[in-house]
Protein backbone atom coordinates (compact mmCIF):
# COMPACT_ATOMS: atom_id res chain seq x y z
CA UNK A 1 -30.51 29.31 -10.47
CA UNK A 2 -32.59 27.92 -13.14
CA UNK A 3 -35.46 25.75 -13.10
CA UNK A 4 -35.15 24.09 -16.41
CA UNK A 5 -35.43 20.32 -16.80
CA UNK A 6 -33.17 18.22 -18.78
CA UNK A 7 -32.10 14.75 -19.84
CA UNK A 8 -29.16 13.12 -20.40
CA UNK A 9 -26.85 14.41 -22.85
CA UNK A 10 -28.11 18.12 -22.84
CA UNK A 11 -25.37 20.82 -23.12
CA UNK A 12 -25.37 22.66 -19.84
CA UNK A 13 -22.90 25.13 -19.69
CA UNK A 14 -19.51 25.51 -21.47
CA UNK A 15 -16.09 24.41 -19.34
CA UNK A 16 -15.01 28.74 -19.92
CA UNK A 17 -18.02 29.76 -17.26
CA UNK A 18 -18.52 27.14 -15.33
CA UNK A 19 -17.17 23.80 -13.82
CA UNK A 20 -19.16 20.69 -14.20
CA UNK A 21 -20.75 19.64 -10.58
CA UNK A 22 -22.87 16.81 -9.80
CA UNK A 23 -25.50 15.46 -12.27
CA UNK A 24 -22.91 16.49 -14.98
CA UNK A 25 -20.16 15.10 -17.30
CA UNK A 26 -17.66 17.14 -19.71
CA UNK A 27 -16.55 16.66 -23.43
CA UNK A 28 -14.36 18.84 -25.40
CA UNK A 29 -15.04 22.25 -23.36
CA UNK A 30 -19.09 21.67 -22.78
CA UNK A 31 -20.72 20.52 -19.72
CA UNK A 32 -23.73 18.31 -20.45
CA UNK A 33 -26.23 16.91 -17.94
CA UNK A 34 -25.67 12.99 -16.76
CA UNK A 35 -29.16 12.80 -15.67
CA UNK A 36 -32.42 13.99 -15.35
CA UNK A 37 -33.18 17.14 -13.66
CA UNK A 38 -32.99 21.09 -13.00
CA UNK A 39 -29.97 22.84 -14.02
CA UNK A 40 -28.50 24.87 -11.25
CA UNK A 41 -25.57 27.66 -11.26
CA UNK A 42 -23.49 28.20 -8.59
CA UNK A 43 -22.26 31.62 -9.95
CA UNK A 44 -19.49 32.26 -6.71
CA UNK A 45 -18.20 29.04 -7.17
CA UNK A 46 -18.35 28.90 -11.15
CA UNK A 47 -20.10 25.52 -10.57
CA UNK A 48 -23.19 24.00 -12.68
CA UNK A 49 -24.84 20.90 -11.16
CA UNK A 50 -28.04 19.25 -12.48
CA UNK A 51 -30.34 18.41 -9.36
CA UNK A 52 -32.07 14.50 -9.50
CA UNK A 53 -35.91 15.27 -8.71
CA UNK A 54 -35.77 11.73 -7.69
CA UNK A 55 -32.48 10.64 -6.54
CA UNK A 56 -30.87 7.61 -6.03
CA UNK A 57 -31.13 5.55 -2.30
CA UNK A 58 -26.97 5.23 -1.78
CA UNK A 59 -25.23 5.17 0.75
CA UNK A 60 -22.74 7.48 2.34
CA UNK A 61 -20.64 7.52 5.34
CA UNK A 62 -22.41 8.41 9.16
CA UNK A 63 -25.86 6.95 7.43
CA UNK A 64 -27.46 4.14 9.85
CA UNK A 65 -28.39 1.14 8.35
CA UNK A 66 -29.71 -2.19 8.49
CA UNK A 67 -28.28 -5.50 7.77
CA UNK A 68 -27.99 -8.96 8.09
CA UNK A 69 -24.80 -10.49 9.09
CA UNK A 70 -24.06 -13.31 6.25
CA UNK A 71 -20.84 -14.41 7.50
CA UNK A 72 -18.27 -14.74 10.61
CA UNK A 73 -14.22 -15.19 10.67
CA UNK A 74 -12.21 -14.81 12.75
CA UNK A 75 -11.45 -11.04 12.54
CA UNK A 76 -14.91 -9.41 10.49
CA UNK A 77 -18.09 -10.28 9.50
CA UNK A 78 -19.76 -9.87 6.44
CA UNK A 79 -23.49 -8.10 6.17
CA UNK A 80 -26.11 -7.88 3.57
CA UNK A 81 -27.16 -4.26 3.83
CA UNK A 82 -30.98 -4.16 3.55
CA UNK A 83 -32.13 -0.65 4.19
CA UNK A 84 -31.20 3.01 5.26
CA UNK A 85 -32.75 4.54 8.86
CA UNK A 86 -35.54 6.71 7.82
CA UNK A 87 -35.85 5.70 4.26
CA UNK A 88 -38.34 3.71 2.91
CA UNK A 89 -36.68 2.96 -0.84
CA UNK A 90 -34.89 0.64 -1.92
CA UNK A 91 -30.91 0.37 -1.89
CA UNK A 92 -29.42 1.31 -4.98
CA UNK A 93 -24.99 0.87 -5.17
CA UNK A 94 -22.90 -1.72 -2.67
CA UNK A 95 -24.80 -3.29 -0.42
CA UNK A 96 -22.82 -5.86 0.44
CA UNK A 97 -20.43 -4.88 3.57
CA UNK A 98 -17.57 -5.59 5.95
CA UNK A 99 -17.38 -5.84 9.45
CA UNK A 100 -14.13 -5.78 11.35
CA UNK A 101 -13.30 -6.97 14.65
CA UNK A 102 -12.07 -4.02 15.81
CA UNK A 103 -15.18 -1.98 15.07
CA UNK A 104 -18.07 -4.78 16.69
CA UNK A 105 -17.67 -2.85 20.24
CA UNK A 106 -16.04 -0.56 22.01
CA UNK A 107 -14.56 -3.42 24.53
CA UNK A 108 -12.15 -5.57 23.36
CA UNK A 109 -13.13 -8.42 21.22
CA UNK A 110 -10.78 -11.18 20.14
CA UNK A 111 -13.48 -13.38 18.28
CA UNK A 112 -16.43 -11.69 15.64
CA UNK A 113 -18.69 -14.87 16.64
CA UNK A 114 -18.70 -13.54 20.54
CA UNK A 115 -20.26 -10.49 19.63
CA UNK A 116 -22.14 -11.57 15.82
CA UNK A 117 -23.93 -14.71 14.71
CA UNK A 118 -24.84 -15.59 11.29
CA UNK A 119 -28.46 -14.36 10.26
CA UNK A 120 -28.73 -11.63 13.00
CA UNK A 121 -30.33 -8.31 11.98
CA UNK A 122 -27.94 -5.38 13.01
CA UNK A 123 -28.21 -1.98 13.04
CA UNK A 124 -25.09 -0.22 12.04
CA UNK A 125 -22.88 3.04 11.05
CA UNK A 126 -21.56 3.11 7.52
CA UNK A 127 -17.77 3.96 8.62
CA UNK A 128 -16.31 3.64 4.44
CA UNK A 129 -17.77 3.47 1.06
CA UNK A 130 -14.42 2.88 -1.01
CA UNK A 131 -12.60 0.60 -1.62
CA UNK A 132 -15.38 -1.51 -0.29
CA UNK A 133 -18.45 -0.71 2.56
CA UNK A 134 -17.37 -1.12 5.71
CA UNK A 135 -19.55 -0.75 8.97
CA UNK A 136 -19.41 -0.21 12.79
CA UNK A 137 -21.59 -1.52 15.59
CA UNK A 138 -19.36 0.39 18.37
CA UNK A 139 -21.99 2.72 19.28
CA UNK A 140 -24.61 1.75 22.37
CA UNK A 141 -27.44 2.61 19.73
CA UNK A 142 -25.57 -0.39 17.38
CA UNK A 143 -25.80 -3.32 17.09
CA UNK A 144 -27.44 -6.63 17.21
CA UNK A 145 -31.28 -5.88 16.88
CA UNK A 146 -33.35 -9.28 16.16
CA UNK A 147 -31.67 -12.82 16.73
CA UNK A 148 -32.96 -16.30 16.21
CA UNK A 149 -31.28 -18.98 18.48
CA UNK A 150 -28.89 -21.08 16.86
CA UNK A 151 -30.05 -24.41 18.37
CA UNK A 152 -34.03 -24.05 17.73
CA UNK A 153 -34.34 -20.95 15.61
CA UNK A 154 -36.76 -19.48 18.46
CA UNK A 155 -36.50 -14.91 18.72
CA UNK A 156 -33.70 -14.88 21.54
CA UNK A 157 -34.71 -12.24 24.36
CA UNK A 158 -32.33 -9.91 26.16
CA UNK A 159 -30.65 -11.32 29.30
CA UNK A 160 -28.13 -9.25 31.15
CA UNK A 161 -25.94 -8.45 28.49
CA UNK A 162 -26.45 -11.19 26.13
CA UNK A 163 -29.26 -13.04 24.54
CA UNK A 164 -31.70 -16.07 26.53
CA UNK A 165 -33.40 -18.24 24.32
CA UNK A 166 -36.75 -18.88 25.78
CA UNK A 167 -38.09 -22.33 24.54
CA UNK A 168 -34.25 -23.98 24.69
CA UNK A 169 -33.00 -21.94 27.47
CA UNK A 170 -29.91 -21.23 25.47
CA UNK A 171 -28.07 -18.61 26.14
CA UNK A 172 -25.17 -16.73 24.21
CA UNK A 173 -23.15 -13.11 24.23
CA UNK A 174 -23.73 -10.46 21.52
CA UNK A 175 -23.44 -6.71 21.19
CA UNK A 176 -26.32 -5.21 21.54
CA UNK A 177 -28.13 -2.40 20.90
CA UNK A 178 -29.40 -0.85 23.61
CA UNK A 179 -33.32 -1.20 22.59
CA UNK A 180 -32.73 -4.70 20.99
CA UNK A 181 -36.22 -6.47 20.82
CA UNK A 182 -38.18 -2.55 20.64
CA UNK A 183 -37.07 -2.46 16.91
CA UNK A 184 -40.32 -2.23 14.45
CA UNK A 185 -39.11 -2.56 10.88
């Protein structure tokens, strides 16, 4: 392992020894770095990687998020991805993301807007990064964390298994998570 820093564009290694890894990019039989950072050999793999001392914020797949649902059809929603559980920096990559009907709950659901209403904050399981980012509220911890009702724009409060609007007495169904309303962000 080495501790050297280097920048874009510095030769790392040559393709004979070792494989590019992450951090890296190749060109006619040299490795050079792709970004800042600390050169590091994997010498049982054959593998040289250069090391971010800063790295991006993206996302990958099992990562909890939160987001706000932007739109409802028939069979997905659409969410604005706003931050990563347990990360205070900002989002960098997709953060625009897909919901579908089959992955709101773990009962059946026929119709997104019984479960997901436009402008609710959700927490939620990145499921897929490629082709697009897709997410799933399925779990008991997922779900629908902060709603405003859609007749007076008052917080909703948990009823049951729905939502209870307070100053209308509305009430409507969503999914949940199970500590909906405890949720400091």
């Amino acid at each position: 392992m080495s501790s050297e820093l280097v920048f874009p564009g510095d030769e790392v290694a040559i393709e004979e020894e070792y494989m590019g890894g992450e951090g890296t990019f190749s060109d006619d039989g040299t490795v050079y770095a792709s970004q800042v950072g600390v050169v590091e050999f994997d010498d049982e793999e054959c593998i040289v990687k250069v090391v971010s001392p800063n790295p991006p914020n993206v996302l990958k797949e099992g990562d909890i998020v939160y987001a706000v649902v932007a739109d409802i059809r028939n069979t997905m929603a659409t969410a604005d991805v706003v931050a990563k559980d347990g990360v205070d920096r900002t989002l960098g990559g997709e953060t625009y993301a897909t919901i579908h009907v089959s992955k709101i709950s773990p009962k059946y659901t026929d119709d997104v807007s019984k479960e997901l209403r436009k402008g609710d904050m959700i927490r939620a399981r990145v499921t897929g990064i490629k082709p697009s980012l897709q997410l799933t509220t399925k779990d008991d911890h997922l779900g629908c964390i902060r709603a405003l009702c859609s007749k007076c724009k008052t917080e909703m409060v948990k009823k049951g298994t729905g939502l209870y609007c307070p100053e209308c007495k509305y009430s409507m169904p969503r999914k949940l998570a199970d500590d909906y309303g405890d949720v400091k962000l």
